[in-house]
N, C-alpha and C. Protein backbone atom coordinates (compact mmCIF):
# COMPACT_ATOMS: atom_id res chain seq x y z
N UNK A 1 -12.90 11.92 10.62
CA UNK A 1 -12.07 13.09 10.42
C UNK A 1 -12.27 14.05 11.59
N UNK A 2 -11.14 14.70 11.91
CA UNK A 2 -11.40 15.48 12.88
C UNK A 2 -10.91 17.04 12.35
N UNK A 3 -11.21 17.67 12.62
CA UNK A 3 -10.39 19.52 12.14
C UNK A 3 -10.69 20.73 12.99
N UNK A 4 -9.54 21.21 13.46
CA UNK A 4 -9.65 22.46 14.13
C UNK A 4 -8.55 23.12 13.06
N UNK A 5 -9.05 24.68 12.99
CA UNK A 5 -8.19 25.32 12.35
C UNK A 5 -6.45 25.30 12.72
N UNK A 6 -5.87 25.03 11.89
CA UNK A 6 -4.40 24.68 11.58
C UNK A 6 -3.97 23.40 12.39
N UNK A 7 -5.02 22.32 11.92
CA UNK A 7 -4.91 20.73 11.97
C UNK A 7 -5.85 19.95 11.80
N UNK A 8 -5.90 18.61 10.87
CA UNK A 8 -7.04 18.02 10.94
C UNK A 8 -6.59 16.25 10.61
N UNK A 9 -6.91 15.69 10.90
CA UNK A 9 -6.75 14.59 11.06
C UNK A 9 -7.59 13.76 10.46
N UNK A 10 -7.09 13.00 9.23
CA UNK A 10 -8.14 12.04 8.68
C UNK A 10 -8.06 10.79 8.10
N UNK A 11 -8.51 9.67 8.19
CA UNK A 11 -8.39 8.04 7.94
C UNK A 11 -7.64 8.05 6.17
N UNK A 12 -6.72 7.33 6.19
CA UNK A 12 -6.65 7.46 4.60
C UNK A 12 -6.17 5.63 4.65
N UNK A 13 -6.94 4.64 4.24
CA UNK A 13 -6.69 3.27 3.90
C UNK A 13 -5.48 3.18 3.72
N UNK A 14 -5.42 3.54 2.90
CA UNK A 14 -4.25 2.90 1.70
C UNK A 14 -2.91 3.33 3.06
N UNK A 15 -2.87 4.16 3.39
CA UNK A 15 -1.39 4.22 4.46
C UNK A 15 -1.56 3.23 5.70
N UNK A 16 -2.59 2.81 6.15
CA UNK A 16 -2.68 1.16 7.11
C UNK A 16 -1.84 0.23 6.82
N UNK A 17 -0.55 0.27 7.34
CA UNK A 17 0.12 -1.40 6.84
C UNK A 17 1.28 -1.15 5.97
N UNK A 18 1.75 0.31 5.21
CA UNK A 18 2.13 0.58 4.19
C UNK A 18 2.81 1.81 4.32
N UNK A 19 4.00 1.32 4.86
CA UNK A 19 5.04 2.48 5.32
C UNK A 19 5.36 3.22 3.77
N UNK A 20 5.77 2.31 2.88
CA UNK A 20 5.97 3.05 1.98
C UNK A 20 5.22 4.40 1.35
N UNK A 21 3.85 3.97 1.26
CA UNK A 21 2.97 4.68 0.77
C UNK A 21 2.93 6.01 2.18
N UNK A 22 2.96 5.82 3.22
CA UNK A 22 2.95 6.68 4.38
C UNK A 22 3.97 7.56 3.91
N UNK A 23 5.20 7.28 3.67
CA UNK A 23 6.61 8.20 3.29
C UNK A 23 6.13 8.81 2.49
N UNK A 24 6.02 8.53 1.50
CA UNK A 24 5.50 9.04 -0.01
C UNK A 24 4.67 10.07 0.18
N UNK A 25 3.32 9.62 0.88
CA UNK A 25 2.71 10.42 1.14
C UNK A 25 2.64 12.16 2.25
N UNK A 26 3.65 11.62 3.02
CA UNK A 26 4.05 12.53 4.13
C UNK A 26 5.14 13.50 3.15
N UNK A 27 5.90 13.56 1.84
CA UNK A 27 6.64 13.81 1.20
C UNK A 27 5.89 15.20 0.24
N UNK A 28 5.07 14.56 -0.38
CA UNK A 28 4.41 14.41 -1.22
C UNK A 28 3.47 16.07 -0.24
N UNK A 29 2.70 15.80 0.78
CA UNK A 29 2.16 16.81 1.55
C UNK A 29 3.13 17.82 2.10
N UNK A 30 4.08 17.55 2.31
CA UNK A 30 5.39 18.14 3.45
C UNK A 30 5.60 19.45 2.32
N UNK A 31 5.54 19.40 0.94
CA UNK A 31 5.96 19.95 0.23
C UNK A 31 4.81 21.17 -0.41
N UNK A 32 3.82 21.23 0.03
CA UNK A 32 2.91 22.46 0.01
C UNK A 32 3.01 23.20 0.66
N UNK A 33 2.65 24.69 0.44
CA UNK A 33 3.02 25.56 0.69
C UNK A 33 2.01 25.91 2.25
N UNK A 34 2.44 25.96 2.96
CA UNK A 34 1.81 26.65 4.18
C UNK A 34 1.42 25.49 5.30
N UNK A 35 2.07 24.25 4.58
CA UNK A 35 2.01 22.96 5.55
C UNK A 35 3.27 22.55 6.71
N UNK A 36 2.89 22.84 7.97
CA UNK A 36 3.80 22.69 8.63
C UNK A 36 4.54 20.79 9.17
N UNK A 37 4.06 20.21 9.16
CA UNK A 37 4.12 18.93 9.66
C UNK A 37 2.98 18.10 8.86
N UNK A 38 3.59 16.90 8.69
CA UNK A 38 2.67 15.62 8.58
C UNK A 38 3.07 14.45 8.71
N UNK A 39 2.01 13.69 9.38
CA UNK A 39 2.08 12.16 10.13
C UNK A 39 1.27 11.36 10.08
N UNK A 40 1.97 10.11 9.12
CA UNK A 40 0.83 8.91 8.64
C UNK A 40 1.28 8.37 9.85
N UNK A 41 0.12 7.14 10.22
CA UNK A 41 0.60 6.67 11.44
C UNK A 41 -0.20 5.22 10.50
N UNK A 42 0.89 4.16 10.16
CA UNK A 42 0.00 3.17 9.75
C UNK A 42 -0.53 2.13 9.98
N UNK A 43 -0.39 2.39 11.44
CA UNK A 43 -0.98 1.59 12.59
C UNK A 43 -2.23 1.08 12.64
N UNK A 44 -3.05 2.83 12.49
CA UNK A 44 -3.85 3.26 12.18
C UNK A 44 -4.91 3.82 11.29
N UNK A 45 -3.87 3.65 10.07
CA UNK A 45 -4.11 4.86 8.55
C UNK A 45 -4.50 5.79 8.37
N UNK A 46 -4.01 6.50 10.02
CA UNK A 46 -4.59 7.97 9.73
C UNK A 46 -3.27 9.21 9.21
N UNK A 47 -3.95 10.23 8.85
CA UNK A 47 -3.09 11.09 8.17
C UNK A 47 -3.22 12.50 9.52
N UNK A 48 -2.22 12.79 9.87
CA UNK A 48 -2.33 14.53 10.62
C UNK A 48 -1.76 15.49 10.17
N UNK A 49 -2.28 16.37 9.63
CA UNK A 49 -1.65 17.50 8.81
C UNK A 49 -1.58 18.84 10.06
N UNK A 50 -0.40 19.33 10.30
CA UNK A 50 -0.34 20.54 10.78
C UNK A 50 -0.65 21.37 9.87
N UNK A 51 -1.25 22.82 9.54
CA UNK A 51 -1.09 23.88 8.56
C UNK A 51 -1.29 25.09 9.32
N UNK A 52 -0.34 26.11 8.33
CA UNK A 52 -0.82 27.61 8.74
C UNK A 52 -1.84 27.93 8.32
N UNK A 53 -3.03 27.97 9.06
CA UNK A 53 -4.66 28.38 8.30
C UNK A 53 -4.02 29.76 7.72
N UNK A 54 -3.34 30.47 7.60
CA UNK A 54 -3.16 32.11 7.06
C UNK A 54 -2.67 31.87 5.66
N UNK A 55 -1.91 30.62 5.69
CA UNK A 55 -1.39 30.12 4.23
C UNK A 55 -1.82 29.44 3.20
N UNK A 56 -1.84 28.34 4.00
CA UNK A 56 -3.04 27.18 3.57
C UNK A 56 -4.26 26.88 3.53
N UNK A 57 -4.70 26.30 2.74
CA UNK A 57 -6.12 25.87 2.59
C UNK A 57 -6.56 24.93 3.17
N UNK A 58 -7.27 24.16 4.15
CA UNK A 58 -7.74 23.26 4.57
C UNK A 58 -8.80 22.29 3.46
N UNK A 59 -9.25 22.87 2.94
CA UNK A 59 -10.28 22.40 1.70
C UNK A 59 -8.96 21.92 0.35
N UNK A 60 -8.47 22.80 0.58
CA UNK A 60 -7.24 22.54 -0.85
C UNK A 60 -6.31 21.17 -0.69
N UNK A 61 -5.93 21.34 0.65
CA UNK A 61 -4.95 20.14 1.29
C UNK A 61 -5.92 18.67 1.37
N UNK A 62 -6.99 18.92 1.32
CA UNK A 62 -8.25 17.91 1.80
C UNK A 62 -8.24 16.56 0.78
N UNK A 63 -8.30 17.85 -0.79
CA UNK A 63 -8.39 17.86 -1.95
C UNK A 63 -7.35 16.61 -2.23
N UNK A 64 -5.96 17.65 -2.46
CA UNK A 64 -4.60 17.31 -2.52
C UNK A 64 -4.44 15.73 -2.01
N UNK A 65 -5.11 15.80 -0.33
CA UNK A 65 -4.90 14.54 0.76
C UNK A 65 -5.44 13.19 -0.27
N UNK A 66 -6.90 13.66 -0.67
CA UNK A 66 -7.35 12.68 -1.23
C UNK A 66 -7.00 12.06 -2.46
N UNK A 67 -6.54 12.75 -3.38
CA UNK A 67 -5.97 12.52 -4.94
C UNK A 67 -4.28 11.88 -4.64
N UNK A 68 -4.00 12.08 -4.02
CA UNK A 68 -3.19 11.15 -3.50
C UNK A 68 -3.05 9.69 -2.78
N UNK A 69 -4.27 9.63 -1.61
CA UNK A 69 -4.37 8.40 -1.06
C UNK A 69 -5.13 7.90 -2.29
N UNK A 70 -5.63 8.12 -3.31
CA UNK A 70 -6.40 7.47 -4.04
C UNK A 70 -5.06 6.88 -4.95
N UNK A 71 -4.36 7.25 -5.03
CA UNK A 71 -3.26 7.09 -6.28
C UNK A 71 -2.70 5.92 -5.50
N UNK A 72 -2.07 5.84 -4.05
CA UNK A 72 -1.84 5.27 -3.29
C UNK A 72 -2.35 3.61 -3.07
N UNK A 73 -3.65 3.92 -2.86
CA UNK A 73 -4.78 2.77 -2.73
C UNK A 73 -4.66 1.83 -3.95
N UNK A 74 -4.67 2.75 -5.32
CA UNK A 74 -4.75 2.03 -6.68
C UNK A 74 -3.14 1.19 -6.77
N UNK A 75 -2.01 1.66 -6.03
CA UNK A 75 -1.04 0.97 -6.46
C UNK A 75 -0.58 0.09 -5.13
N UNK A 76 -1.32 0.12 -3.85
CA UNK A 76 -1.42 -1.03 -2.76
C UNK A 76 -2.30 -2.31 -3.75
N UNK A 77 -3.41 -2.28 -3.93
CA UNK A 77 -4.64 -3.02 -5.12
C UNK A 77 -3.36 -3.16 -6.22
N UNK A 78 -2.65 -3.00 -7.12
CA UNK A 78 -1.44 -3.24 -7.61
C UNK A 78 -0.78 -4.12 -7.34
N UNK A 79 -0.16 -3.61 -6.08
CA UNK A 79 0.57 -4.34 -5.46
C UNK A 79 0.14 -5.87 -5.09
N UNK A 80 -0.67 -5.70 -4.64
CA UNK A 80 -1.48 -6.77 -3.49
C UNK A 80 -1.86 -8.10 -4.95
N UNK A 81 -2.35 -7.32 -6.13
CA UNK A 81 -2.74 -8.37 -6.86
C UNK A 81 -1.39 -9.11 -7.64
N UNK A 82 0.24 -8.71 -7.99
CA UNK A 82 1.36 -9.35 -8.38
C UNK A 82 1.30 -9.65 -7.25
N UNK A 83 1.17 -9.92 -5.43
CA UNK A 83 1.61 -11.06 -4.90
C UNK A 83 0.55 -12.08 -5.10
N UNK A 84 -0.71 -11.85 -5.51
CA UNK A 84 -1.48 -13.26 -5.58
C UNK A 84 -1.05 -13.76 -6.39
N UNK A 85 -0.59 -13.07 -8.14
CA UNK A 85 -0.24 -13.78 -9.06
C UNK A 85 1.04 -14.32 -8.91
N UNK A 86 2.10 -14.12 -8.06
CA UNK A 86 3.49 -14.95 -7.82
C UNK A 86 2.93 -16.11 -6.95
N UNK A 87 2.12 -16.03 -5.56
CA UNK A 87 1.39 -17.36 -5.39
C UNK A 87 0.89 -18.17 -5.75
N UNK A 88 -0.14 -17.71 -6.90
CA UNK A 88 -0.54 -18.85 -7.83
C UNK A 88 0.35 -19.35 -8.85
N UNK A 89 1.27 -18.23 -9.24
CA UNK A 89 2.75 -19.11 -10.07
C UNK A 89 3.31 -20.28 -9.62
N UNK A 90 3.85 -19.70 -8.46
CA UNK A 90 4.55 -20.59 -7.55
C UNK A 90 3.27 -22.08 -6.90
N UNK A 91 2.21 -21.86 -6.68
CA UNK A 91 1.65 -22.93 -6.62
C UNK A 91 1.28 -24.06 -8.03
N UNK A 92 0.94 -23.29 -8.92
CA UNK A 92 1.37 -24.05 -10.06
C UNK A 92 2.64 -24.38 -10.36
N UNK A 93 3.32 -24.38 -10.07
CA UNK A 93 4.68 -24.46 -10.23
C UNK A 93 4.92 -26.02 -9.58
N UNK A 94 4.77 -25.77 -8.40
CA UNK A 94 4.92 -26.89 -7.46
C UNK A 94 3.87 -28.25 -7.50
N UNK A 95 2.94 -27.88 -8.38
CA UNK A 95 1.57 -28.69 -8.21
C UNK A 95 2.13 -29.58 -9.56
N UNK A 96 3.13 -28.77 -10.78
CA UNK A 96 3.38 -29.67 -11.45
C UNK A 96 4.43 -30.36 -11.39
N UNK A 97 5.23 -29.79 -11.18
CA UNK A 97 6.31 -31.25 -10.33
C UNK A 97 6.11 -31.84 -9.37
N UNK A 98 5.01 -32.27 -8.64
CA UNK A 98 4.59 -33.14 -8.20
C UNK A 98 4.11 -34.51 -8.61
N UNK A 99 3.37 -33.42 -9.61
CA UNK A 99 2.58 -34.48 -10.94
C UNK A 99 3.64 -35.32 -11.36
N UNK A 100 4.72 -34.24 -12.02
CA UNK A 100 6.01 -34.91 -12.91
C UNK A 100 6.22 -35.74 -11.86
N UNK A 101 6.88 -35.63 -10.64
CA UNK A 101 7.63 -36.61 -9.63
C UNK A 101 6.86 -38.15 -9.90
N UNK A 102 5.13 -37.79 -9.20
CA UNK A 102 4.41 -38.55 -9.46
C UNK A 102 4.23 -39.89 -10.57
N UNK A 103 4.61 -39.58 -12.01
CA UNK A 103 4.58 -40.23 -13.18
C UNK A 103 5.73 -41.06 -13.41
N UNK A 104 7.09 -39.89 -12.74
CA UNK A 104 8.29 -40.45 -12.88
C UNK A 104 8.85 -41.61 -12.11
N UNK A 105 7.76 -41.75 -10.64
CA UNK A 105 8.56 -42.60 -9.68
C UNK A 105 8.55 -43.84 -10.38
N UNK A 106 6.97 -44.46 -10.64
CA UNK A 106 7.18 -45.50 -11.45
C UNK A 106 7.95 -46.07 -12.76
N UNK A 107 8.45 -44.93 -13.42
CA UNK A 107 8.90 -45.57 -14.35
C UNK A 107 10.58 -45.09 -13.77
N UNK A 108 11.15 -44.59 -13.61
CA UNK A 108 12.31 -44.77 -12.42
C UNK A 108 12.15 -46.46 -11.80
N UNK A 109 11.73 -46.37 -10.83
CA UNK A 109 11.48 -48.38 -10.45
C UNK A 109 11.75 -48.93 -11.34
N UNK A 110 10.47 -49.11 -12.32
CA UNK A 110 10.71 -50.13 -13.39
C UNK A 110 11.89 -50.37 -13.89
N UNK A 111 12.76 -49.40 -14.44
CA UNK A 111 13.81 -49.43 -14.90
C UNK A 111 15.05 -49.64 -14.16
N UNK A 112 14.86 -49.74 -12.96
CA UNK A 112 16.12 -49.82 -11.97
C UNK A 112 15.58 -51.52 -11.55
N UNK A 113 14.39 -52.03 -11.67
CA UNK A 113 14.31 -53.33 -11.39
C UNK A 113 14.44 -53.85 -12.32
């Protein structure tokens, strides 16, 4: 984290990789009171908050920053676990019509010889 009065800059995971959650989140901040600018960069997963120190709180926004990337994080971990479970669908899926193919070739033959 880095902070000079009216800016501070700090790592938030969950926006690495995850434009969505970056929008959301830049939305979500943009909309407090005394916040001038903000920029996920999710290149990186860092967060840069411009603020008017005369308005805003740096400790409050910190707060705010975090109860959010946390909300964030919990629904990337969400996310991330329905694509393992459509992979393992889909690999079961495929593992049993194989099987089926498998059982069927022979008795297909038989019956065509």
């Amino acid at each position: 984290m880095h902070h000079v009065p009216g800016r501070f800059r700090v790592c938030v995971p969950a926006v690495k990789g995850c434009a969505d959650h970056a929008r959301a989140l830049e939305r979500s901040l943009a909309g407090v009171r005394g916040v001038r600018q903000v920029e996920c960069r999710t290149v990186t997963g860092s967060v840069i908050v411009h603020y008017d120190p005369c308005t805003a709180d740096a400790a409050a926004l910190l707060r705010s920053l975090g109860a959010e990337a946390l909300a964030g994080r919990r629904a990337t971990i969400r996310s991330r676990s329905n694509q393992i479970a459509a992979k393992a669908a889909e690999g079961i899926f495929w593992f049993a019509l194989e099987k089926a193919a498998e059982r069927a070739l022979p008795l297909l033959l038989a019956a065509v010889l």
